[in-house]
N, C-alpha and C. Protein backbone atom coordinates (compact mmCIF):
# COMPACT_ATOMS: atom_id res chain seq x y z
N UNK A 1 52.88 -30.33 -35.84
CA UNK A 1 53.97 -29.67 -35.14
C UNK A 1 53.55 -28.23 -34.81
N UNK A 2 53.92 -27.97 -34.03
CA UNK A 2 53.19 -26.40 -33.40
C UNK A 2 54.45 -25.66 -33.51
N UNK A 3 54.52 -24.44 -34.34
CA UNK A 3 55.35 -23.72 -34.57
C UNK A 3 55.04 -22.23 -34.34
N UNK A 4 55.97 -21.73 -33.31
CA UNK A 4 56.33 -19.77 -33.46
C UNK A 4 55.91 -19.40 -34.60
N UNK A 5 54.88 -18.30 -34.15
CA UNK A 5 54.83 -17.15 -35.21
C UNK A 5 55.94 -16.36 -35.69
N UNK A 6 57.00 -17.13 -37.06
CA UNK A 6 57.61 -15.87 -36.25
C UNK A 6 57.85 -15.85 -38.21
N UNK A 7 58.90 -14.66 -38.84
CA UNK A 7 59.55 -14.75 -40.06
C UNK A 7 60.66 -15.67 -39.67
N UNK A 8 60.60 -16.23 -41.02
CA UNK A 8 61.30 -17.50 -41.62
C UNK A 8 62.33 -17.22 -41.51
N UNK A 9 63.44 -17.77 -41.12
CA UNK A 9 65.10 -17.58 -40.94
C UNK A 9 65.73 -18.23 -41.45
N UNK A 10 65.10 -18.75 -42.67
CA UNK A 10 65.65 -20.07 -43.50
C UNK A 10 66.60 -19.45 -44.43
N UNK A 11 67.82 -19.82 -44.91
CA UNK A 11 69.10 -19.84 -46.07
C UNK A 11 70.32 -18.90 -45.87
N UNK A 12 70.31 -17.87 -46.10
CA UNK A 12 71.56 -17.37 -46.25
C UNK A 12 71.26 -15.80 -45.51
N UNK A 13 71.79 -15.80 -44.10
CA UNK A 13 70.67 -14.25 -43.57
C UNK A 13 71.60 -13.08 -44.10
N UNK A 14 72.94 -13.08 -44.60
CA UNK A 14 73.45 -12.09 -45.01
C UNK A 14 72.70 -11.05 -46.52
N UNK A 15 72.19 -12.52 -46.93
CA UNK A 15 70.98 -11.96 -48.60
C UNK A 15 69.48 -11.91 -47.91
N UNK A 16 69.26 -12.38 -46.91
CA UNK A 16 67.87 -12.21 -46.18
C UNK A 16 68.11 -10.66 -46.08
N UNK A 17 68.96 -10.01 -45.10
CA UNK A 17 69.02 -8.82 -44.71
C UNK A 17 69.33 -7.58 -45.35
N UNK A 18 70.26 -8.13 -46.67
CA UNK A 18 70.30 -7.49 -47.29
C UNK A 18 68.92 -7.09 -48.42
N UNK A 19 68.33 -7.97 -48.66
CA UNK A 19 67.57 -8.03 -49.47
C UNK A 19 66.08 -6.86 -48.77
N UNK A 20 66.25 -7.46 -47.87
CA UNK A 20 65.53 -6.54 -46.60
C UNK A 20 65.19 -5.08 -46.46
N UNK A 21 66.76 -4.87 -46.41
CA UNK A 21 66.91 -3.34 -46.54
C UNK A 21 66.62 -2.95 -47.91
N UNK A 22 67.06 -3.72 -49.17
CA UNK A 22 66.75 -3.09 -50.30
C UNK A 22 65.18 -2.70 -50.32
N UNK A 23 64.42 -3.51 -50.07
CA UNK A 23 63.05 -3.27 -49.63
C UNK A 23 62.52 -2.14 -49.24
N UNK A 24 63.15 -1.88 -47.87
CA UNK A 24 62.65 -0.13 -47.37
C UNK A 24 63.44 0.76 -48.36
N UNK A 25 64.31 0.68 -48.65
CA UNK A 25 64.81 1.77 -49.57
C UNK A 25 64.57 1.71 -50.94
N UNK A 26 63.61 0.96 -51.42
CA UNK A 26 62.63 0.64 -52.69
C UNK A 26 61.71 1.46 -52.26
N UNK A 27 60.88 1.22 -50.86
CA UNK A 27 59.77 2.26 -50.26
C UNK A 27 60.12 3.60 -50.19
N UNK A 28 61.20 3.84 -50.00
CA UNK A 28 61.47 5.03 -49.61
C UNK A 28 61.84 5.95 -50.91
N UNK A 29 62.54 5.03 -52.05
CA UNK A 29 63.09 6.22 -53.09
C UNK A 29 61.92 5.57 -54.07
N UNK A 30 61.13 4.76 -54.23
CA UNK A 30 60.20 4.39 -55.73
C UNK A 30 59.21 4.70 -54.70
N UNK A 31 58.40 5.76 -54.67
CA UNK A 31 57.05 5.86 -53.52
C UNK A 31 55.76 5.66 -55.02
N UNK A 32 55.83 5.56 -56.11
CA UNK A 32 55.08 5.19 -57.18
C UNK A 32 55.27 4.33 -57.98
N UNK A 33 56.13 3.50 -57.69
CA UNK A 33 56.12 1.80 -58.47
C UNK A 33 54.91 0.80 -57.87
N UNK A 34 54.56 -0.06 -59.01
CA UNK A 34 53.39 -0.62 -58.79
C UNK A 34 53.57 -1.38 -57.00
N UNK A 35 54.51 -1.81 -56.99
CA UNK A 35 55.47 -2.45 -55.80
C UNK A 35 55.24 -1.91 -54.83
N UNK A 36 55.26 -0.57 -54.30
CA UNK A 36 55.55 0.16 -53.02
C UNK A 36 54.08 0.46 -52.92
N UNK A 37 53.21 0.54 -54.09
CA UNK A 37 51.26 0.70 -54.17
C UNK A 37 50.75 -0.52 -53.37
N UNK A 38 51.71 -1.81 -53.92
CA UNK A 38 50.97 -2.61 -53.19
C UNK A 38 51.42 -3.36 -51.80
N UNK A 39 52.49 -2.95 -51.55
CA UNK A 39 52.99 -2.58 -49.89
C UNK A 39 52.02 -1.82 -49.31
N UNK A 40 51.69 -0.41 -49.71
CA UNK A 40 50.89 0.46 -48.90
C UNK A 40 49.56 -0.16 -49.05
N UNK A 41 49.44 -0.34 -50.10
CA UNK A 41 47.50 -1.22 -49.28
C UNK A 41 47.52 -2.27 -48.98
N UNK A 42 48.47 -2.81 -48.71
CA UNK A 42 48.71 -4.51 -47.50
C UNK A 42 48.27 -3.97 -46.62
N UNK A 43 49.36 -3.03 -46.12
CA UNK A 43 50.03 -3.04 -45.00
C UNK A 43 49.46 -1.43 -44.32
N UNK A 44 49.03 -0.70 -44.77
CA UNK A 44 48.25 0.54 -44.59
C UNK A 44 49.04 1.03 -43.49
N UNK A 45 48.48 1.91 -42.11
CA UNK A 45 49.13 2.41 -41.41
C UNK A 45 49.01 1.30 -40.11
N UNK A 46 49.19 0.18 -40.37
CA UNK A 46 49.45 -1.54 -39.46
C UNK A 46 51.29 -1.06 -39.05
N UNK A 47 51.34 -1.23 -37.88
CA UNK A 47 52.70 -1.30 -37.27
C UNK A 47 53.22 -2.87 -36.61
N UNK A 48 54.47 -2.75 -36.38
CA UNK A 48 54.94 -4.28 -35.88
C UNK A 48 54.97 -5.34 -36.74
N UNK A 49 54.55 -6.49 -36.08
CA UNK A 49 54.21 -7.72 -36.72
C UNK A 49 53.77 -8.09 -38.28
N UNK A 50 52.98 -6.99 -38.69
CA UNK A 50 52.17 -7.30 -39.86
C UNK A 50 53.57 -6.58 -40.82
N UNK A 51 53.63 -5.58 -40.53
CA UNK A 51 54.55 -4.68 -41.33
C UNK A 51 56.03 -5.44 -41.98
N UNK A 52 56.41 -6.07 -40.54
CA UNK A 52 57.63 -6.39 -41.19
C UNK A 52 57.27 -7.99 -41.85
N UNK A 53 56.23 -8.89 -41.84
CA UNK A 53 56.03 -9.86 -42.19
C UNK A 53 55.40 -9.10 -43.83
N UNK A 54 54.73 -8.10 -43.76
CA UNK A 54 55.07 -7.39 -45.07
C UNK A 54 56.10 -7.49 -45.89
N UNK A 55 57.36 -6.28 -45.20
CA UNK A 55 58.22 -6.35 -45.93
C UNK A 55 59.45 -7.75 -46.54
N UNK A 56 58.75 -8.28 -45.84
CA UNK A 56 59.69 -9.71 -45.95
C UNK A 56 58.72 -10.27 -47.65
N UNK A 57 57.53 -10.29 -47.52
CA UNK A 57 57.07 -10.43 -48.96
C UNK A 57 57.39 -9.35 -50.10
N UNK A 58 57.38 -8.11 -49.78
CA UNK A 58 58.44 -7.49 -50.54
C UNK A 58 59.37 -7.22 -50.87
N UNK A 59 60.23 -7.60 -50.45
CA UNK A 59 61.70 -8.16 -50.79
C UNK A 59 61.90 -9.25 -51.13
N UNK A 60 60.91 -10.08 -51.45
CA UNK A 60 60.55 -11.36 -51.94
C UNK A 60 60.30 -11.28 -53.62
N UNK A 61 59.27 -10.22 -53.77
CA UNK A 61 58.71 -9.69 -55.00
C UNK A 61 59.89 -8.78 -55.29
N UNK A 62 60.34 -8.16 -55.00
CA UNK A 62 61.40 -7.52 -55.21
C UNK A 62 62.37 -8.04 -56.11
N UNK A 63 63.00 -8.92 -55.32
CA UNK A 63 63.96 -9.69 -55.64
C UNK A 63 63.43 -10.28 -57.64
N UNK A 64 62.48 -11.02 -57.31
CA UNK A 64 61.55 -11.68 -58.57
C UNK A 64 61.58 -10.42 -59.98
N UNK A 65 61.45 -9.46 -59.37
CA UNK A 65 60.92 -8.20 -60.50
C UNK A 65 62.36 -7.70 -60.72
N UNK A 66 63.67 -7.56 -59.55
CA UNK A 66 64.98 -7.34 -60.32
C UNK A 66 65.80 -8.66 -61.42
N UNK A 67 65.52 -9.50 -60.97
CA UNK A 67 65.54 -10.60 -61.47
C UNK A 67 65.15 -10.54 -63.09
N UNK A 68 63.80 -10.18 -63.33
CA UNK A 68 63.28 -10.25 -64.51
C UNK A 68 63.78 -9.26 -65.32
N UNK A 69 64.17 -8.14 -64.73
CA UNK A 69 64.95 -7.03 -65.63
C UNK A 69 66.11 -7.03 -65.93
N UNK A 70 66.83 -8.26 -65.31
CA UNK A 70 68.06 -8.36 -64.95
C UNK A 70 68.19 -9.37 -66.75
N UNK A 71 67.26 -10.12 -66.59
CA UNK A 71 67.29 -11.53 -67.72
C UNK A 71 66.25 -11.11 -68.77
N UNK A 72 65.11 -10.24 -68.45
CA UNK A 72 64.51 -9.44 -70.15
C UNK A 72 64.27 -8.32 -70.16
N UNK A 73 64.45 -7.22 -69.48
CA UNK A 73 65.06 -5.73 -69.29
C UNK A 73 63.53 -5.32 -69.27
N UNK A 74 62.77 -6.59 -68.99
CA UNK A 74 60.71 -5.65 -68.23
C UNK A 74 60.90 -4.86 -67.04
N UNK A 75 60.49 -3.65 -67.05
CA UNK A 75 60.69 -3.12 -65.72
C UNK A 75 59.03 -3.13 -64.47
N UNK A 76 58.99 -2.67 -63.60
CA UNK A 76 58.24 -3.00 -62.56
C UNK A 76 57.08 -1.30 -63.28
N UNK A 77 56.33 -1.48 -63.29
CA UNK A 77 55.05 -0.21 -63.19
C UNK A 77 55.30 1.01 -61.84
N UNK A 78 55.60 2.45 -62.91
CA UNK A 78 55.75 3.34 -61.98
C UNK A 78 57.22 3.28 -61.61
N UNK A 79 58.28 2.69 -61.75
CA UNK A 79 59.60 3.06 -61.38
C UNK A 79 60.11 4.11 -62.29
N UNK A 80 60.99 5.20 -61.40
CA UNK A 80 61.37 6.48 -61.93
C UNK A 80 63.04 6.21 -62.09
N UNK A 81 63.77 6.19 -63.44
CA UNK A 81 65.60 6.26 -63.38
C UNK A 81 65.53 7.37 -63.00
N UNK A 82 66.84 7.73 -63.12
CA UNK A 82 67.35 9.10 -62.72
C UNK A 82 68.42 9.16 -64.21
N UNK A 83 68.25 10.60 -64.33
CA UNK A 83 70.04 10.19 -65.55
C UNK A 83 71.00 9.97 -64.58
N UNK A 84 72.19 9.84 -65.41
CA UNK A 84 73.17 9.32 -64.06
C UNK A 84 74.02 10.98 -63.95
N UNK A 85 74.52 11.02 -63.22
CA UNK A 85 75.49 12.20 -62.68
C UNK A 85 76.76 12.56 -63.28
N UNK A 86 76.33 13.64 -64.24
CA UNK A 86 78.06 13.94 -64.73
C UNK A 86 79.42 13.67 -64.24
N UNK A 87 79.82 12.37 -64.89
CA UNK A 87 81.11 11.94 -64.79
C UNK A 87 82.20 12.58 -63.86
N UNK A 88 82.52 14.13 -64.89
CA UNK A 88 83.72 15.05 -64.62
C UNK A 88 82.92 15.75 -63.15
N UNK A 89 81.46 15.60 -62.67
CA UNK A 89 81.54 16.64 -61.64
C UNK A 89 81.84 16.37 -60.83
C-alpha cells in the first residue's frame, strides 16, 4: 500500500495536540533535561518536516517518562522543580 508521508493522525487528536504542545513547552522551560538534550541532537538546527516529526516522538517519550513518575516518582535526568509560590502572595 503506498502511503503519504505524513504524522500519524491516529486516536484521540484532542490528547495528540495537547500532548504536543506539552512538548514545546518541555523544550522551552526544561532546556537541560536529558529529554530536550536529546531533541536537540535529533533534530539540530533541521526545520519543517523533520522537526515536527521530531516533536511528535517527544511527546511520545514524554508522555512515557510522566507516566513513570506519575506510578514510581523516577524523574527524567536534568529536570529543574521550582518551589511553589507563596500561597498568601
Amino acid at each position: 500500500m503506498d502511503r503519504d508521508r505524513s504524522i500519524s493522525r491516529v486516536g484521540n487528536p484532542r490528547a495528540r495536540t495537547t500532548l504536543i504542545l506539552l512538548a514545546w513547552l518541555w523544550l522551552r522551560h526544561q532546556p537541560a533535561s536529558a529529554l530536550a538534550a536529546w531533541f536537540r541532537e535529533r533534530v539540530g538546527t533541521l526545520q519543517g518536516r523533520t522537526r515536527r516529526i521530531a516533536i511528535v516522538a517527544m511527546a511520545r517519550k514524554l508522555l512515557i517518562a510522566l507516566w513513570r513518575y506519575v506510578e514510581t516518582g523516577v524523574t527524567l535526568d536534568g529536570v529543574e522543580f521550582r518551589a511553589e509560590a507563596d500561597a498568601t502572595a
